[in-house]
PDB file of N, CA and C in Angstrom:
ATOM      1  N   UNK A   1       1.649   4.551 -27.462  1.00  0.00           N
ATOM      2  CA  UNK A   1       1.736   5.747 -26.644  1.00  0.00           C
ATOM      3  C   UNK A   1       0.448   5.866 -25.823  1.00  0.00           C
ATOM      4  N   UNK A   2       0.321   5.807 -24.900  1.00  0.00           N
ATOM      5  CA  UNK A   2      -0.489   6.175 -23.721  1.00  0.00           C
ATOM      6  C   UNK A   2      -0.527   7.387 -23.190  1.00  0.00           C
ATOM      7  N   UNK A   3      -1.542   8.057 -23.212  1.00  0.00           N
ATOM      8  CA  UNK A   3      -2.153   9.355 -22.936  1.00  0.00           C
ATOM      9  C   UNK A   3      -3.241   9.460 -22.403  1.00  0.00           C
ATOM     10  N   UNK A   4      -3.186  10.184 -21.166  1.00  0.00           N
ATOM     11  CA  UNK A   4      -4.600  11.013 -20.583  1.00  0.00           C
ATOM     12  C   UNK A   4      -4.714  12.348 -19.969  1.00  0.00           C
ATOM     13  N   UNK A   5      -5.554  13.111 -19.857  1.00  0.00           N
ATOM     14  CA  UNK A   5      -6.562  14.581 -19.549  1.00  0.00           C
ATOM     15  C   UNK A   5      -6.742  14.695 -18.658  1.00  0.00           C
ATOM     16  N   UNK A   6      -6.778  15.062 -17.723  1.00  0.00           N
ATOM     17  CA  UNK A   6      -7.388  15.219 -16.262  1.00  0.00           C
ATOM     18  C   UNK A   6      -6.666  16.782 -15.018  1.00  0.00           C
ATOM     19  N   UNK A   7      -7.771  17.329 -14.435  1.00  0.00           N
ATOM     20  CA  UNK A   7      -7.211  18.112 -13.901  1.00  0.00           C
ATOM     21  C   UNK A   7      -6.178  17.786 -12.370  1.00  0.00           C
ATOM     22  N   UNK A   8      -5.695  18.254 -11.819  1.00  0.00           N
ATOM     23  CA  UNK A   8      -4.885  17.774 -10.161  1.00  0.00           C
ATOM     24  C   UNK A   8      -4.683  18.874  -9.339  1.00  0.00           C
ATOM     25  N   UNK A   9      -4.132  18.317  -8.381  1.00  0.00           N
ATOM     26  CA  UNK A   9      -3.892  19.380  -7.599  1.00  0.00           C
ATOM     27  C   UNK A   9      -2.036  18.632  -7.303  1.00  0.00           C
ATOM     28  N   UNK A  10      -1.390  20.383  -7.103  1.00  0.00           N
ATOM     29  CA  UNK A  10      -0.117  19.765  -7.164  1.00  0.00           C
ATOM     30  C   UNK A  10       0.277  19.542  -5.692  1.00  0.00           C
ATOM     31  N   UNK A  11       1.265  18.152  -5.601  1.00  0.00           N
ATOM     32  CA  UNK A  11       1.342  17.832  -4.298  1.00  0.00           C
ATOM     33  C   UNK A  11       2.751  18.612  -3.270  1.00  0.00           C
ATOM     34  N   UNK A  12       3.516  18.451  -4.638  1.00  0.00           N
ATOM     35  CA  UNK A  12       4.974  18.614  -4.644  1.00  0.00           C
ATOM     36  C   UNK A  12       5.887  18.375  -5.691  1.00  0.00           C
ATOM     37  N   UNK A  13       6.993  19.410  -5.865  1.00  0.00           N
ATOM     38  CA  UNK A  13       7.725  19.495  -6.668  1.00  0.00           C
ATOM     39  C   UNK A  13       9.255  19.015  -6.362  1.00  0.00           C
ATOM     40  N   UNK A  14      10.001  18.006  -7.284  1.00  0.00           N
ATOM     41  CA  UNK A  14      11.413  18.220  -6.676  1.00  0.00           C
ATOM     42  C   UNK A  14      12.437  18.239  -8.275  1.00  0.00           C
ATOM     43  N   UNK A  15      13.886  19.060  -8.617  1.00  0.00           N
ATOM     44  CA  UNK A  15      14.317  19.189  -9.285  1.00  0.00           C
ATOM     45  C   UNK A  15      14.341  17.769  -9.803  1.00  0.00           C
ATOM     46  N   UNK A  16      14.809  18.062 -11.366  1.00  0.00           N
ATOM     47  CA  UNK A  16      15.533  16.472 -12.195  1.00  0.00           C
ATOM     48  C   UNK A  16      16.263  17.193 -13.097  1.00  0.00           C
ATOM     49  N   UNK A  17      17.353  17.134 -13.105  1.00  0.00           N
ATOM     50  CA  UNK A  17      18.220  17.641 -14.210  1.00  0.00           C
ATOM     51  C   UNK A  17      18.224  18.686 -13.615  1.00  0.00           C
ATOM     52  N   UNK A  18      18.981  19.434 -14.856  1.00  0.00           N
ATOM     53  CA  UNK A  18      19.307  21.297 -14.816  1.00  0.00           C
ATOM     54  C   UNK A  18      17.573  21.953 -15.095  1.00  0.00           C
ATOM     55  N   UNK A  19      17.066  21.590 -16.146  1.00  0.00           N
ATOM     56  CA  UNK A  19      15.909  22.297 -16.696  1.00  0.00           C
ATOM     57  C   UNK A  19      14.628  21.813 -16.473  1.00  0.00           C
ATOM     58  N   UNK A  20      14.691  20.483 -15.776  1.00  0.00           N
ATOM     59  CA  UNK A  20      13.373  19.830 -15.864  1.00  0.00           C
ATOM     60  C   UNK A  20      12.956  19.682 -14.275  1.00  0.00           C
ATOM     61  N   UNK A  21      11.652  19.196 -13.878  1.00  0.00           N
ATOM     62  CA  UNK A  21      11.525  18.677 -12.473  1.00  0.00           C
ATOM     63  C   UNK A  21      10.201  17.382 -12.525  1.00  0.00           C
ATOM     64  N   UNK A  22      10.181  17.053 -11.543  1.00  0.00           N
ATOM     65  CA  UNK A  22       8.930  15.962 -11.082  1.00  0.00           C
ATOM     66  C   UNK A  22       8.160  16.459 -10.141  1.00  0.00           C
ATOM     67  N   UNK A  23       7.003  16.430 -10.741  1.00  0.00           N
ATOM     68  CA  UNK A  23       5.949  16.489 -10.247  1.00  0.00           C
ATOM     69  C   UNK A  23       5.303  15.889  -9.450  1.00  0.00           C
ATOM     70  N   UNK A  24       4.732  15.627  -7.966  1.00  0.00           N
ATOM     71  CA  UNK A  24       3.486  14.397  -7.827  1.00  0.00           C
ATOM     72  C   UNK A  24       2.312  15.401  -7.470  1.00  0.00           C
ATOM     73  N   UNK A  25       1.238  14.928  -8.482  1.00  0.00           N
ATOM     74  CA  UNK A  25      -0.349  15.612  -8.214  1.00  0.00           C
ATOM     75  C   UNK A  25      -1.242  14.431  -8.104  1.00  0.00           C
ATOM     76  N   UNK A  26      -2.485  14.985  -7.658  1.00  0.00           N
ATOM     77  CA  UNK A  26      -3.333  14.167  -7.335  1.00  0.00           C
ATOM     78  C   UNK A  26      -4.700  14.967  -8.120  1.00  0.00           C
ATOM     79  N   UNK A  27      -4.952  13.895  -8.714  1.00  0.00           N
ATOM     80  CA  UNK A  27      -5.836  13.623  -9.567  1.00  0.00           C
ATOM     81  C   UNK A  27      -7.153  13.378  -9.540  1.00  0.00           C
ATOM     82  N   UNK A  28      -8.023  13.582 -10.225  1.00  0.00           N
ATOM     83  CA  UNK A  28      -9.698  13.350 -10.086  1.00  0.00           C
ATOM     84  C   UNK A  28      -9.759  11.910 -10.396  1.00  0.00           C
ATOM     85  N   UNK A  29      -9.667  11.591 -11.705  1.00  0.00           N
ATOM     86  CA  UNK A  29      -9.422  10.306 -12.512  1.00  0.00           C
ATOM     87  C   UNK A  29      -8.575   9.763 -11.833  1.00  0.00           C
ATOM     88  N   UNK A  30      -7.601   9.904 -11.753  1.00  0.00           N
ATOM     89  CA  UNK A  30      -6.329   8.664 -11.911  1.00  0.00           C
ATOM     90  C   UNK A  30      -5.972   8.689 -10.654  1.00  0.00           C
ATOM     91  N   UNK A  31      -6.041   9.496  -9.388  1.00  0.00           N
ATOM     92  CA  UNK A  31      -5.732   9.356  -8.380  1.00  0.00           C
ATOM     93  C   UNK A  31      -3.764  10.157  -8.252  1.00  0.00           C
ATOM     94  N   UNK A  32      -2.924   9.624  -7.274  1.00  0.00           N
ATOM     95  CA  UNK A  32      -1.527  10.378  -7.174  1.00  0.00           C
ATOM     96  C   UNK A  32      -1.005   9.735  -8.577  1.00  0.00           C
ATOM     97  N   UNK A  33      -0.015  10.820  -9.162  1.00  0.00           N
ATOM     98  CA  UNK A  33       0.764  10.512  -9.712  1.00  0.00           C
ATOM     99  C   UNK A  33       2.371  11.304  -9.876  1.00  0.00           C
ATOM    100  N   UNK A  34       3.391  10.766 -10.342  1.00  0.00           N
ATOM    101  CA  UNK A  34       4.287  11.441 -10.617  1.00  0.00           C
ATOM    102  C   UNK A  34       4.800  11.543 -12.355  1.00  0.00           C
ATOM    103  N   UNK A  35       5.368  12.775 -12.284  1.00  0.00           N
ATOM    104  CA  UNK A  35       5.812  13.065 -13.721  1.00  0.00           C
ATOM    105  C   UNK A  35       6.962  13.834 -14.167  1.00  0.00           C
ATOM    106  N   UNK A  36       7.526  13.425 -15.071  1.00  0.00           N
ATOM    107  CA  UNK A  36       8.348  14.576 -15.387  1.00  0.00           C
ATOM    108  C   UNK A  36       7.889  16.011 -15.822  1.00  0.00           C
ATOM    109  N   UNK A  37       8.381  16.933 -15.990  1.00  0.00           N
ATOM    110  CA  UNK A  37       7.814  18.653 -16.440  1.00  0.00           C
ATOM    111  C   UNK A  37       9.126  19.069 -16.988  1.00  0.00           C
ATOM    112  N   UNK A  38       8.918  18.763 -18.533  1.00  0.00           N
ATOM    113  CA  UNK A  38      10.382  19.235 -19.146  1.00  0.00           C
ATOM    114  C   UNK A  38      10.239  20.720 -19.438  1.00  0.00           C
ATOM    115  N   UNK A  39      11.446  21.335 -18.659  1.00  0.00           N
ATOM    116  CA  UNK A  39      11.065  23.289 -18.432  1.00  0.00           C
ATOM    117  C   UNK A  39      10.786  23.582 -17.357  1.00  0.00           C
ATOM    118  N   UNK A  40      10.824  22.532 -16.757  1.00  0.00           N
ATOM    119  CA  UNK A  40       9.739  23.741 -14.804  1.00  0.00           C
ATOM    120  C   UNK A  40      10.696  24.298 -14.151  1.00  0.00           C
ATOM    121  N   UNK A  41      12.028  24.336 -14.558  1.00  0.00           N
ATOM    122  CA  UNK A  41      12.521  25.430 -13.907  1.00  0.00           C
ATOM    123  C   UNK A  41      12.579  27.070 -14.484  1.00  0.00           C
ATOM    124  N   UNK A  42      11.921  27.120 -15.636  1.00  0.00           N
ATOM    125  CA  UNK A  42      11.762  28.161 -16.624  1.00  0.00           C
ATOM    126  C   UNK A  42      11.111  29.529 -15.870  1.00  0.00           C
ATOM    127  N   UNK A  43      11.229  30.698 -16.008  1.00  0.00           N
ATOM    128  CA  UNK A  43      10.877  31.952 -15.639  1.00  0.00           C
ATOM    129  C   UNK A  43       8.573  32.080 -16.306  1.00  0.00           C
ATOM    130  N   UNK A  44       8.580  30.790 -16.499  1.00  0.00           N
ATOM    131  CA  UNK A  44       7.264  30.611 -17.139  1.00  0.00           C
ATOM    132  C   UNK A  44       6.768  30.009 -16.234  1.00  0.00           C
ATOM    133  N   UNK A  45       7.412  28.611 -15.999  1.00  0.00           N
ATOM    134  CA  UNK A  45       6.815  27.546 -15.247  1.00  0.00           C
ATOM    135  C   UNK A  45       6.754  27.615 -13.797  1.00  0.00           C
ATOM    136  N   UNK A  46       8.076  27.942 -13.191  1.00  0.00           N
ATOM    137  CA  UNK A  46       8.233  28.237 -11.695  1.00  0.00           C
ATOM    138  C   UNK A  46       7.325  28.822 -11.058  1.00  0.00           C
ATOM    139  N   UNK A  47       6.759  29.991 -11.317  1.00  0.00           N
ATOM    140  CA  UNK A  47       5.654  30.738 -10.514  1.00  0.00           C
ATOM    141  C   UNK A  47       4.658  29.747 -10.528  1.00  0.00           C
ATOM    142  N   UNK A  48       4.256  28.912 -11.235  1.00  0.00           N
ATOM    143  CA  UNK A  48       2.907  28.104 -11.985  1.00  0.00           C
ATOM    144  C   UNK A  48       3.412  26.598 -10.893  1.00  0.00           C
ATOM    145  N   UNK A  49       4.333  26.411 -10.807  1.00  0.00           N
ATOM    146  CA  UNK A  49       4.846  24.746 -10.258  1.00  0.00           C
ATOM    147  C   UNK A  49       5.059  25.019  -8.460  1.00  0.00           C
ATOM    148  N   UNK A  50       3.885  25.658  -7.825  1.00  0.00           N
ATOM    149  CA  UNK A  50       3.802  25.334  -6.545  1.00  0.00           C
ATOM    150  C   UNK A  50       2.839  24.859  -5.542  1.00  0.00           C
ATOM    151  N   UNK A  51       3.326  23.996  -4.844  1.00  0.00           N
ATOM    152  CA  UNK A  51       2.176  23.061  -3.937  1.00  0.00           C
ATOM    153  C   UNK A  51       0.899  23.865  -3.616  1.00  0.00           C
ATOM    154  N   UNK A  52      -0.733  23.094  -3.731  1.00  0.00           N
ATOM    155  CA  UNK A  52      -1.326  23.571  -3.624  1.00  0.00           C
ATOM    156  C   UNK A  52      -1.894  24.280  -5.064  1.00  0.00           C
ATOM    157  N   UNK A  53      -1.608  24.625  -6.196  1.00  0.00           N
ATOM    158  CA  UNK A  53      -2.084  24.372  -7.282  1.00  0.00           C
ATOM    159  C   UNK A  53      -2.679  23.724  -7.947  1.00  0.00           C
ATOM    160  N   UNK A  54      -3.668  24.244  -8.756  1.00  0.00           N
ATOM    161  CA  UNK A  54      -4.958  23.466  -9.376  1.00  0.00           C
ATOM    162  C   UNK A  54      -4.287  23.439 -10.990  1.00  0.00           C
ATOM    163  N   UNK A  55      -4.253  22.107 -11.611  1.00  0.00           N
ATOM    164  CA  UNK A  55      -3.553  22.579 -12.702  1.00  0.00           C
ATOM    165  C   UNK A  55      -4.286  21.330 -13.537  1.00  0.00           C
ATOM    166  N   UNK A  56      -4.314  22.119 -14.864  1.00  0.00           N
ATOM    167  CA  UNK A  56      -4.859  21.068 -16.200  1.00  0.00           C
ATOM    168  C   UNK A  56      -3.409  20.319 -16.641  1.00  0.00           C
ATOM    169  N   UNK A  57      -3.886  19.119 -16.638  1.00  0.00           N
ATOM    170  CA  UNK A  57      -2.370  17.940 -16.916  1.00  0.00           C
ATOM    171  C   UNK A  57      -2.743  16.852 -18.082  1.00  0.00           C
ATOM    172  N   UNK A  58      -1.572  16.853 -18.735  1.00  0.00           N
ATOM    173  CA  UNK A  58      -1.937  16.015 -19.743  1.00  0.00           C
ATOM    174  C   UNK A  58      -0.327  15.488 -19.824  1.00  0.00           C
ATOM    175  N   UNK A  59      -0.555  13.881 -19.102  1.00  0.00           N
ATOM    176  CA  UNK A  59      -0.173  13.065 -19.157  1.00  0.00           C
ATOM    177  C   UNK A  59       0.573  11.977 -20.425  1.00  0.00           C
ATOM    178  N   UNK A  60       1.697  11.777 -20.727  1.00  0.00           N
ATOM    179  CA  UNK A  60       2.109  11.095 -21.886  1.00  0.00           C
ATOM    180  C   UNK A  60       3.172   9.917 -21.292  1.00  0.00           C
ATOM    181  N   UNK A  61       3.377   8.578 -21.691  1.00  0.00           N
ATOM    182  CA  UNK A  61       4.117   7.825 -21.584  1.00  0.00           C
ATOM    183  C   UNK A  61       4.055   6.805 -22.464  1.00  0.00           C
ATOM    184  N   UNK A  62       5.551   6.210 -23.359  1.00  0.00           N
ATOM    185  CA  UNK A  62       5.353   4.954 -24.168  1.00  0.00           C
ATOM    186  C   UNK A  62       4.194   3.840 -23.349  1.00  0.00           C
ATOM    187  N   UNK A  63       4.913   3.536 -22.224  1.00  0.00           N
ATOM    188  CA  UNK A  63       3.834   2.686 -21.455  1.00  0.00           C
ATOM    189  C   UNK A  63       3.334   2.907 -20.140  1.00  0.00           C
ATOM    190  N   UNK A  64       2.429   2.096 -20.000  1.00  0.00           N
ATOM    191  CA  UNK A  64       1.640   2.417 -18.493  1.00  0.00           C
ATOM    192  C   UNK A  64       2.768   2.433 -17.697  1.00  0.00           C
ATOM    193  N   UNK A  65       3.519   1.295 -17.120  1.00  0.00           N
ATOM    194  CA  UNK A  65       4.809   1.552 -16.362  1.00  0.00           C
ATOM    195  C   UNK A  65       5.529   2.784 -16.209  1.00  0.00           C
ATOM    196  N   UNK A  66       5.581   3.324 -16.995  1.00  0.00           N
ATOM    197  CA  UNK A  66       6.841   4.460 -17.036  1.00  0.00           C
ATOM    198  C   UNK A  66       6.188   5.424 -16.342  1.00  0.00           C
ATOM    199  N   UNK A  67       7.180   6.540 -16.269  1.00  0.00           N
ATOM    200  CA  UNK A  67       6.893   7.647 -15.025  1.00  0.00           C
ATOM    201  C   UNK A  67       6.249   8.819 -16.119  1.00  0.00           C
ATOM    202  N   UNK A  68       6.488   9.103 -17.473  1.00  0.00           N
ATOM    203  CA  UNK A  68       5.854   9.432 -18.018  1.00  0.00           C
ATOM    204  C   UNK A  68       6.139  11.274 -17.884  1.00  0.00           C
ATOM    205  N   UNK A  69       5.371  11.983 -18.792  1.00  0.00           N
ATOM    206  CA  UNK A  69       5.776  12.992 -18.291  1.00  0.00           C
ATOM    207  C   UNK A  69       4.679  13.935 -19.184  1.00  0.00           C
ATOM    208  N   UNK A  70       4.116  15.097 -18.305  1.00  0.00           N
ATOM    209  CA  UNK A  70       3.380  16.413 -17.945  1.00  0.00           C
ATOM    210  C   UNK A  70       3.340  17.184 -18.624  1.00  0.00           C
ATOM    211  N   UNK A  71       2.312  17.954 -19.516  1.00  0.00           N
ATOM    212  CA  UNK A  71       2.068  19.256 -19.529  1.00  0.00           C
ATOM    213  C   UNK A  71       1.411  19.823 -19.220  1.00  0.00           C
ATOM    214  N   UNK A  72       1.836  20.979 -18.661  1.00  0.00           N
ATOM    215  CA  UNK A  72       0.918  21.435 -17.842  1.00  0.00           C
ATOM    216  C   UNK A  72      -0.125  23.217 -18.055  1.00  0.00           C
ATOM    217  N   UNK A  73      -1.351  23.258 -17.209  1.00  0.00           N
ATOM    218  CA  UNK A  73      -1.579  24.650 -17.399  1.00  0.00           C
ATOM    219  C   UNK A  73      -2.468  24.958 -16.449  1.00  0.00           C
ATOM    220  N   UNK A  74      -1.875  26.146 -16.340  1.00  0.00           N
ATOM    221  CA  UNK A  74      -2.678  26.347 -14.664  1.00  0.00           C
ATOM    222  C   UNK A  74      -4.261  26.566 -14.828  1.00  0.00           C
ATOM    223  N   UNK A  75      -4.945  26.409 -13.869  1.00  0.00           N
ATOM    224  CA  UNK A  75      -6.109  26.586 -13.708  1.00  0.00           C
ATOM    225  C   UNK A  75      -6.331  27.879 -13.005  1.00  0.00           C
ATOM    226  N   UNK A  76      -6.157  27.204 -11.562  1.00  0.00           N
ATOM    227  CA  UNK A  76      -5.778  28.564 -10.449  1.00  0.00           C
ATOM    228  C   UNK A  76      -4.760  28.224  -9.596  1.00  0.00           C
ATOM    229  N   UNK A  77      -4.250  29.519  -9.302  1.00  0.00           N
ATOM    230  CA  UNK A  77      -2.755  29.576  -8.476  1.00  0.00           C
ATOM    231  C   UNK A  77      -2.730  29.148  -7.620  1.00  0.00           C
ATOM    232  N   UNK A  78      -2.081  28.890  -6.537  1.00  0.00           N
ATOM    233  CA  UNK A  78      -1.088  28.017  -5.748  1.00  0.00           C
ATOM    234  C   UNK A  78      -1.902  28.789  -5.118  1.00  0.00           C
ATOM    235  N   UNK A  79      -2.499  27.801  -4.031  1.00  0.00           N
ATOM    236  CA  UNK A  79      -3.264  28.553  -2.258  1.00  0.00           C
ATOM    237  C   UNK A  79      -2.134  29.275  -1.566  1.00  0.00           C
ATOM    238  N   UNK A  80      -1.217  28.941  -1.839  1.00  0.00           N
ATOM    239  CA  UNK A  80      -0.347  29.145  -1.059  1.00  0.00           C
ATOM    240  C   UNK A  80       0.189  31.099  -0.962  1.00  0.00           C
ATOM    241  N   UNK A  81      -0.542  31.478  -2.358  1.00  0.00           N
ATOM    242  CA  UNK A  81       0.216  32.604  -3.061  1.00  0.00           C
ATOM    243  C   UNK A  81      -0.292  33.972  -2.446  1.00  0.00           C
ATOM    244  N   UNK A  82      -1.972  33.248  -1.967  1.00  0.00           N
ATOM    245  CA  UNK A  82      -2.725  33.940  -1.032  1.00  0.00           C
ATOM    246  C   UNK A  82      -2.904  33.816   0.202  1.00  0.00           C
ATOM    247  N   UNK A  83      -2.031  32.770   0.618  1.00  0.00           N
ATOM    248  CA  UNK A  83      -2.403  32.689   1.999  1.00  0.00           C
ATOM    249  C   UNK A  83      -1.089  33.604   3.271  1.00  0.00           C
ATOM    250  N   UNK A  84      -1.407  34.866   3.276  1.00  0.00           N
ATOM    251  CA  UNK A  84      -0.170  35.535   4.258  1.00  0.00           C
ATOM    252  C   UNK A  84       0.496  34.896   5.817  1.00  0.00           C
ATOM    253  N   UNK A  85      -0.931  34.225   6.342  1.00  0.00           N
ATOM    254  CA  UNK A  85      -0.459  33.387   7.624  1.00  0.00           C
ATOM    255  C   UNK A  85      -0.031  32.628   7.811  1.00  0.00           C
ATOM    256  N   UNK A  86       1.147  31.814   8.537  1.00  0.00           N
ATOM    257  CA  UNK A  86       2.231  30.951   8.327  1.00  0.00           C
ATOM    258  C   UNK A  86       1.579  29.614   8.414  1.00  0.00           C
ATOM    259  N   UNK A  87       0.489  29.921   9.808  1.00  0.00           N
ATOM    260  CA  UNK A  87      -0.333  28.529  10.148  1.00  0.00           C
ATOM    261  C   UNK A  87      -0.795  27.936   8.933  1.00  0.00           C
ATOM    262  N   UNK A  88      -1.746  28.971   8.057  1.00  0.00           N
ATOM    263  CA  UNK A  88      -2.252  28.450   6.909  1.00  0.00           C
ATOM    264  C   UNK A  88      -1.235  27.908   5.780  1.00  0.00           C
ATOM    265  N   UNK A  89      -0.169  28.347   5.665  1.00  0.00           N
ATOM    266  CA  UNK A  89       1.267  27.866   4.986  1.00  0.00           C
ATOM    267  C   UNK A  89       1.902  26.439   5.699  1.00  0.00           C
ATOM    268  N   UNK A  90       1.425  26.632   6.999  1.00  0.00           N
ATOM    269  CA  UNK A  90       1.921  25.514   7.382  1.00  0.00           C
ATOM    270  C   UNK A  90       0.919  24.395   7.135  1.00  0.00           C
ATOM    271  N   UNK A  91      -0.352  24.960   7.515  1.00  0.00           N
ATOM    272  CA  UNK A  91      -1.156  23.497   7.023  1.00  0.00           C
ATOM    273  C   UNK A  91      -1.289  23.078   5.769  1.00  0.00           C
ATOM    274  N   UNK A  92      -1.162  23.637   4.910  1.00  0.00           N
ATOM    275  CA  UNK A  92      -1.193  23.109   3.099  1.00  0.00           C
ATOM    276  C   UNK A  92       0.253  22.354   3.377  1.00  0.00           C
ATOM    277  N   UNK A  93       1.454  22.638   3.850  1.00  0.00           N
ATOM    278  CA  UNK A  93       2.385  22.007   4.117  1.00  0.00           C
ATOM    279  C   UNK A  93       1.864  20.463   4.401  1.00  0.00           C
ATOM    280  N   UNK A  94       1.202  20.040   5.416  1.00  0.00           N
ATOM    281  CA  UNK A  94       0.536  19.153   6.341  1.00  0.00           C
ATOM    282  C   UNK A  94       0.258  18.268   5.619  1.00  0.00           C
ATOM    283  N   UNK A  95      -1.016  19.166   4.964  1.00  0.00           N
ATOM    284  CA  UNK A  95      -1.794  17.918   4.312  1.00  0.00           C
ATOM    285  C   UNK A  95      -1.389  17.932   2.727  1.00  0.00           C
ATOM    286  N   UNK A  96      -0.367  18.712   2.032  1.00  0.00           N
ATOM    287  CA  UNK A  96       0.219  17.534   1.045  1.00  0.00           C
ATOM    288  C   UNK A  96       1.039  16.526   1.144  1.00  0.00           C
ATOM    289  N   UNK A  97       1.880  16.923   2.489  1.00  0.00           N
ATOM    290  CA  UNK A  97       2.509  15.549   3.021  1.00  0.00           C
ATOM    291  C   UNK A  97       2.397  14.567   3.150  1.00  0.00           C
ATOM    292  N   UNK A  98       0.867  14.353   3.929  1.00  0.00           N
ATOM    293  CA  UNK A  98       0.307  13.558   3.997  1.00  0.00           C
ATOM    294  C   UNK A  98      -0.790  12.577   3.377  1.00  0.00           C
ATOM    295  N   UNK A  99      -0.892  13.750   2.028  1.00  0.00           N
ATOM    296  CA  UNK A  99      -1.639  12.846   0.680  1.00  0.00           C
ATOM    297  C   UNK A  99      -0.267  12.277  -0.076  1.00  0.00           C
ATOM    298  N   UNK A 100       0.403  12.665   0.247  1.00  0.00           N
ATOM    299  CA  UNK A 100       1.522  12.084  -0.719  1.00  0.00           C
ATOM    300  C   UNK A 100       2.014  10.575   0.570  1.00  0.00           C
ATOM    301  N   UNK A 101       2.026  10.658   1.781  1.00  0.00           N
ATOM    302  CA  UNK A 101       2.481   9.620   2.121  1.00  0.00           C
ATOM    303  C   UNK A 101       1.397   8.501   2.509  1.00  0.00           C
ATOM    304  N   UNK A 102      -0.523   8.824   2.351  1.00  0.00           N
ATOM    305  CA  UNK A 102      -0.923   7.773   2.372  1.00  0.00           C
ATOM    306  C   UNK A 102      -1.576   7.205   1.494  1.00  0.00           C
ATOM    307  N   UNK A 103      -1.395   8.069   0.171  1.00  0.00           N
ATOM    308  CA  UNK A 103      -2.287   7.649  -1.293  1.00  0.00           C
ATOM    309  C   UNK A 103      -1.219   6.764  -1.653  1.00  0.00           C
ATOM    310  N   UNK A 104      -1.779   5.697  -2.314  1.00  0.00           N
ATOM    311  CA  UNK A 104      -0.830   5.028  -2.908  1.00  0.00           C
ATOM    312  C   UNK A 104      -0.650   5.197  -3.934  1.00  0.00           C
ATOM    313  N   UNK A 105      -0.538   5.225  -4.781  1.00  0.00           N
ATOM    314  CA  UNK A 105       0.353   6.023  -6.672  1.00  0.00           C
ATOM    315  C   UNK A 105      -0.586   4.836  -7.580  1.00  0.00           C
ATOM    316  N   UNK A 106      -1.077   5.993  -8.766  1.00  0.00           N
ATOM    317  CA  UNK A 106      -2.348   5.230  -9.450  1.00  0.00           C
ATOM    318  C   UNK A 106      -3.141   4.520  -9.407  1.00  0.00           C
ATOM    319  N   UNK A 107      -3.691   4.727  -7.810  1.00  0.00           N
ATOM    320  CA  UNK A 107      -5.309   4.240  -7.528  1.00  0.00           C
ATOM    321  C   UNK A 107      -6.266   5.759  -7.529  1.00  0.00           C
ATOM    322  N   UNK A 108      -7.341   5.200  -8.407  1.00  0.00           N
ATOM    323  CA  UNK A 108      -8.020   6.401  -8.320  1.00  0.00           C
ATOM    324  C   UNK A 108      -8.998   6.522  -6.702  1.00  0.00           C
ATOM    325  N   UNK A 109      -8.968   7.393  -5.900  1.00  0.00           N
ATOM    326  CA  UNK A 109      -9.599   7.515  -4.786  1.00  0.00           C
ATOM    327  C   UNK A 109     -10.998   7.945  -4.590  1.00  0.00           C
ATOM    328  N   UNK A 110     -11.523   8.457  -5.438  1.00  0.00           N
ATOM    329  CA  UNK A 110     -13.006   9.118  -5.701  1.00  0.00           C
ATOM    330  C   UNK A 110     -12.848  10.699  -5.297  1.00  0.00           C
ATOM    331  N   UNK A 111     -13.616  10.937  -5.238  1.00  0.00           N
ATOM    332  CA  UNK A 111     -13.856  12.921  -4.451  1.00  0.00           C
ATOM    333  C   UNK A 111     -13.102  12.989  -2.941  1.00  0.00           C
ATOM    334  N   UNK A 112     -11.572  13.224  -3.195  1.00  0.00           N
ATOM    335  CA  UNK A 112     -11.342  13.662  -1.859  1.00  0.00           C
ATOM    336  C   UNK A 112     -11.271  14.884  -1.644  1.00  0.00           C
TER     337      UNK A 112
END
């Protein structure tokens, strides 16, 4: 079993199943990753599972390969929760898009 600690920032969320979803955050250590979040559609998790969130993650998978899967706990809330102006909604839009389409998945990047 393979396990690691590290805090992220969340990139984006998309459903899996009825009860669960995937995650991709980006990471101090480990750089992008994706995960499962068994529960994130829960009246707990949902408020907590939106882009732009700073969140403590702890990572589990039989092996390095696998997609592995998340628990999570917030740090601080979603920029998004404070930000009233659309521009500013639109740019967190922007640039998780665009960490998600030019990071490549488990390279660690240093301090971005």
């Amino acid at each position: 079993m393979i396990e690691w600690r590290d805090r992220g920032l969340l990139l984006a969320v998309r459903p899996h199943g009825e009860t669960s979803v995937i995650i991709d955050v980006l990471t101090q250590e480990h750089g992008r990753y994706a995960g499962v979040v068994r529960g994130g559609t829960s009246r707990k998790l949902r408020p907590v599972l939106q882009p732009g969130a700073e969140l403590d993650l702890v990572w589990r998978a039989r092996l390095d390969s696998h997609m592995g899967a998340f628990t999570v706990e917030p740090i601080r809330a979603s920029l998004a929760v404070g930000l009233g102006a659309r521009q500013a909604l639109a740019g967190l839009n922007a640039v998780t898009a665009m960490l998600r389409f030019a990071l490549a998945e488990r390279e660690a990047h240093g301090p971005l």
